[in-house]
N, C-alpha and C. Protein backbone atom coordinates (compact mmCIF):
# COMPACT_ATOMS: atom_id res chain seq x y z
N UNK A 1 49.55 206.06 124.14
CA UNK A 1 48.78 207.27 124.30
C UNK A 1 49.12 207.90 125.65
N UNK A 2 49.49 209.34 125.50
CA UNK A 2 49.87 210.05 126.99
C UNK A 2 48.28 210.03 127.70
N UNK A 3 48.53 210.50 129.04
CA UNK A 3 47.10 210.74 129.94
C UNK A 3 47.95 211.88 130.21
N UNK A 4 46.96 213.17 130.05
CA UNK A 4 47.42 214.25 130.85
C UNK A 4 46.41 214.43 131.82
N UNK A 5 47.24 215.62 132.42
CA UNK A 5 46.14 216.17 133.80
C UNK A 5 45.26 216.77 133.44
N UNK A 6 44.18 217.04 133.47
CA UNK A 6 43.28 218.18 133.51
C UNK A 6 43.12 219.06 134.70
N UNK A 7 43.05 220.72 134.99
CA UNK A 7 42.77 220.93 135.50
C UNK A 7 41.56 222.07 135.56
N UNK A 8 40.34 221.78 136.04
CA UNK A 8 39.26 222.76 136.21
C UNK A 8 39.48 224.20 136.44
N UNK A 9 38.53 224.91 136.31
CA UNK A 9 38.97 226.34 136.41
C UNK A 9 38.76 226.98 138.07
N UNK A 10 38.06 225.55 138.64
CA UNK A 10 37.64 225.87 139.84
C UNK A 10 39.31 225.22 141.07
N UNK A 11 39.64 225.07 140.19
CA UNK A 11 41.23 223.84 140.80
C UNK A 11 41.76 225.09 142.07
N UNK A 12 42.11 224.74 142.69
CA UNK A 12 42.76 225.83 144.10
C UNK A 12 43.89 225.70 143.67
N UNK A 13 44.94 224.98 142.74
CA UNK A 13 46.07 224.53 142.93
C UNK A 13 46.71 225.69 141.83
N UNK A 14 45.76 226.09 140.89
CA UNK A 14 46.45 226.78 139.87
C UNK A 14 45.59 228.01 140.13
N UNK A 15 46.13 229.13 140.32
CA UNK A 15 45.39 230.13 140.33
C UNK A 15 45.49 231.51 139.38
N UNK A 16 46.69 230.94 138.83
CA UNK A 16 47.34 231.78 137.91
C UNK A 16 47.92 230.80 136.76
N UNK A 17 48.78 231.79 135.72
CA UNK A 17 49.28 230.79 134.69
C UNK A 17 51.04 231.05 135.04
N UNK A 18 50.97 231.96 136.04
CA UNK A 18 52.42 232.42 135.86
C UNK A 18 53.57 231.33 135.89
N UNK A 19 52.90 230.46 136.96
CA UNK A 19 53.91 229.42 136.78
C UNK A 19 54.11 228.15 135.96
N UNK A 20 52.95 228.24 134.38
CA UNK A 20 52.91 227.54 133.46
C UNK A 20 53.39 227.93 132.43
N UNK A 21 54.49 227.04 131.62
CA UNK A 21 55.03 227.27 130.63
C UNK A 21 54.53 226.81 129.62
N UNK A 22 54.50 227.54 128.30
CA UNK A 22 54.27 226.76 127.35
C UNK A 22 55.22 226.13 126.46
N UNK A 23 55.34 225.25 125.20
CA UNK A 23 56.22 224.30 125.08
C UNK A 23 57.68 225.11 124.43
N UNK A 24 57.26 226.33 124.26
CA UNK A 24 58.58 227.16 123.41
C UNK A 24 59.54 227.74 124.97
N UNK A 25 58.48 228.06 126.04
CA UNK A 25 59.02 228.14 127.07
C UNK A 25 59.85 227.60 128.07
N UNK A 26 58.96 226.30 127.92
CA UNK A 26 59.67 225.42 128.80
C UNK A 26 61.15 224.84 127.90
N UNK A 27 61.13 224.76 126.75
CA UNK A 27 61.99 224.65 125.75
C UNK A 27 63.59 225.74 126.21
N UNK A 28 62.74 227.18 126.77
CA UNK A 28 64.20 227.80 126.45
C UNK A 28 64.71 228.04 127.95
N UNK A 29 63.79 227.78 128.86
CA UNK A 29 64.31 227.31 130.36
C UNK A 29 65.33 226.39 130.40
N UNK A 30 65.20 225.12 129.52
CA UNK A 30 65.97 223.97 129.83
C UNK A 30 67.16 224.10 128.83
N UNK A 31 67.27 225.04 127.73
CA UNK A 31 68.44 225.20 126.61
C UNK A 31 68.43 224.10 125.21
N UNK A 32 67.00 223.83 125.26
CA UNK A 32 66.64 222.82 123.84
C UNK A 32 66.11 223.89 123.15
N UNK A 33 65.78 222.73 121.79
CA UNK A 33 64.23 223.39 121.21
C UNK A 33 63.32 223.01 121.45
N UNK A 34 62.38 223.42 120.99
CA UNK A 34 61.16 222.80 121.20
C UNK A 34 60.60 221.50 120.45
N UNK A 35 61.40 221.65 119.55
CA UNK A 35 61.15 220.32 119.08
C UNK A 35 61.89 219.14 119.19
N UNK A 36 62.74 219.40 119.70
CA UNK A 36 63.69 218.75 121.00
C UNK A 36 62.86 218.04 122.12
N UNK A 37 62.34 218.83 122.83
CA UNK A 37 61.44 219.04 123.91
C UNK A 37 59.92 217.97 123.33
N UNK A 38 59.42 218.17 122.45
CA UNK A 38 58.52 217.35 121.85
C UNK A 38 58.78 215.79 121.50
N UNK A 39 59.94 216.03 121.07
CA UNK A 39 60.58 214.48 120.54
C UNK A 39 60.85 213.85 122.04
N UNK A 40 61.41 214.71 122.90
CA UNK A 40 61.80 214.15 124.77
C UNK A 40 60.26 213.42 125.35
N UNK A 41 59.72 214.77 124.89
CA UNK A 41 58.22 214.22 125.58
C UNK A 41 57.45 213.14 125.18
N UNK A 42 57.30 212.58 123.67
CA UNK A 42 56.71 211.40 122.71
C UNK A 42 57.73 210.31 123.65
N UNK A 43 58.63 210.48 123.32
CA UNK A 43 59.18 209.32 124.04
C UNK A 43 59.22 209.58 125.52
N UNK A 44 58.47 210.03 126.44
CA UNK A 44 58.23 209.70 127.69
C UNK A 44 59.30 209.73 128.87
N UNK A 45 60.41 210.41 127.81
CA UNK A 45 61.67 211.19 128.75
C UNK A 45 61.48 212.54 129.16
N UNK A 46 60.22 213.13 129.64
CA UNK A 46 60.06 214.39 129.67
C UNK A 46 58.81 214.78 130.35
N UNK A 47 58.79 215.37 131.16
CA UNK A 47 57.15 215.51 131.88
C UNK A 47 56.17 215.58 131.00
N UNK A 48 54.91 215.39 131.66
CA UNK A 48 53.51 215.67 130.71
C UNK A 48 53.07 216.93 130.80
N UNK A 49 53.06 217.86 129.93
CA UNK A 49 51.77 218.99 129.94
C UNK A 49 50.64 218.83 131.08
N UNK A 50 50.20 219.83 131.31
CA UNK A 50 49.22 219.69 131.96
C UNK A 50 47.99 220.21 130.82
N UNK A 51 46.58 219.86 131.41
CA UNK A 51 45.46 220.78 130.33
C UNK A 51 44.63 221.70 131.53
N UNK A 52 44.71 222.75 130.70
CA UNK A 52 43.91 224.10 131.60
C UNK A 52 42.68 224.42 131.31
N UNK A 53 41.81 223.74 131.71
CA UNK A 53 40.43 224.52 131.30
C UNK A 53 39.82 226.18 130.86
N UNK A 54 40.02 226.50 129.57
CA UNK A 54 40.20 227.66 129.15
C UNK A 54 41.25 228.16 128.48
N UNK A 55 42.22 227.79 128.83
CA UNK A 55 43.42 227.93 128.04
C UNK A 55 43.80 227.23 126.98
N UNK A 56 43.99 228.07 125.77
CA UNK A 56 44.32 227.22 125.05
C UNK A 56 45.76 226.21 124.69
N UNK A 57 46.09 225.14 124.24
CA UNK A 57 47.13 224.73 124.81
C UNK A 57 47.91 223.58 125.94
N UNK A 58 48.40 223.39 125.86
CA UNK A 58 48.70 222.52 127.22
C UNK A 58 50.04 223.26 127.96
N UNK A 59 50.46 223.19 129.27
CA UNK A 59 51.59 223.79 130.12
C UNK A 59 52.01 223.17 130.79
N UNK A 60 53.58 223.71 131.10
CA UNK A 60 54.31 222.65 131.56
C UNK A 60 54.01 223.81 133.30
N UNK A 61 54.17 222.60 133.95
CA UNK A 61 54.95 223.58 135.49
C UNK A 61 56.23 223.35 136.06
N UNK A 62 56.29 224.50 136.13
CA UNK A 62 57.43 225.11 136.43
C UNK A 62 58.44 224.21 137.30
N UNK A 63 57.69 223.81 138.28
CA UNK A 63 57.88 222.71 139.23
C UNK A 63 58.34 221.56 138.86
N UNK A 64 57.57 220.62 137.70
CA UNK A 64 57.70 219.67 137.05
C UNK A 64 59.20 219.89 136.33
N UNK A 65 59.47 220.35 135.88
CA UNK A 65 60.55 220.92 134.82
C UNK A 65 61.80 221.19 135.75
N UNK A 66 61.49 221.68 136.64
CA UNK A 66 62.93 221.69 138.01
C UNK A 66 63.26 220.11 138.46
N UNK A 67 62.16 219.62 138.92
CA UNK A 67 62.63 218.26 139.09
C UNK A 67 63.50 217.53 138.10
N UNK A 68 62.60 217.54 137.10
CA UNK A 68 63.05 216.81 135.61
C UNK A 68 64.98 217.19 135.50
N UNK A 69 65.04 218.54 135.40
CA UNK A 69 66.24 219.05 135.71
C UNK A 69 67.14 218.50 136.62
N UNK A 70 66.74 218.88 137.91
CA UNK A 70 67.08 217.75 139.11
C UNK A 70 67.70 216.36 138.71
N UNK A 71 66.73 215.69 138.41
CA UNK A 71 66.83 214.21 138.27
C UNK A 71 67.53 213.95 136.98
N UNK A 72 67.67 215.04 136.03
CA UNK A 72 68.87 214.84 135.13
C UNK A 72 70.04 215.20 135.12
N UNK A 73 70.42 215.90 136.41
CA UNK A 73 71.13 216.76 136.39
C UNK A 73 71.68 218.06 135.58
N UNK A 74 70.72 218.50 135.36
CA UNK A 74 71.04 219.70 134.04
C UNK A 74 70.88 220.96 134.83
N UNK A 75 71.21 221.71 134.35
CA UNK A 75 71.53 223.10 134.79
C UNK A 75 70.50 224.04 133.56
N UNK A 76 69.34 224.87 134.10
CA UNK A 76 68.82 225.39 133.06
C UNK A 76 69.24 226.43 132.09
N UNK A 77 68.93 226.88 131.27
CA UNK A 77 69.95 228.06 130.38
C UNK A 77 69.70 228.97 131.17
N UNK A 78 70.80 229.77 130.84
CA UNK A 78 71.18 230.89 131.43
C UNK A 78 70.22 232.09 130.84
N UNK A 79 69.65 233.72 131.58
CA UNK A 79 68.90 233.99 131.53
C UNK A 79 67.77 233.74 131.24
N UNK A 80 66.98 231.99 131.72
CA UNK A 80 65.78 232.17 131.49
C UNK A 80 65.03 231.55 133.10
């Protein structure tokens, strides 16, 4: 079973969504699909979502997903 984050609506850390992706997003940042991206994530090769209080959904950050990149060495697709 994953543990995700939760974060409150009162959180200082997120103040916006701009820099949260959702899973079709974060999907075409990195040049998968999303169900690519889902199958990465079940198996625990892939950051966790975060949960947004209010939002529906779970999001990736932006941040998280650069590293991940980073540490795989991948290069994200082009125009996204």
């Amino acid at each position: 079973m994953h543990k995700h984050a939760a974060i409150g609506t009162g959180a200082p850390l997120i103040a916006s969504t701009g820099h949260l992706l959702t899973w079709t997003e974060a999907a075409a940042v990195i040049g998968l699909s999303s169900r690519t991206l889902r199958r990465l994530n079940a198996a625990g090769r892939f950051p966790e979502p975060v949960v947004i209080t209010g939002l529906r959904g779970r999001r990736f950050r932006r941040e998280d997903i650069a590293r991940w990149l980073d540490s795989a060495g991948e290069q994200p697709a082009q125009g996204a």
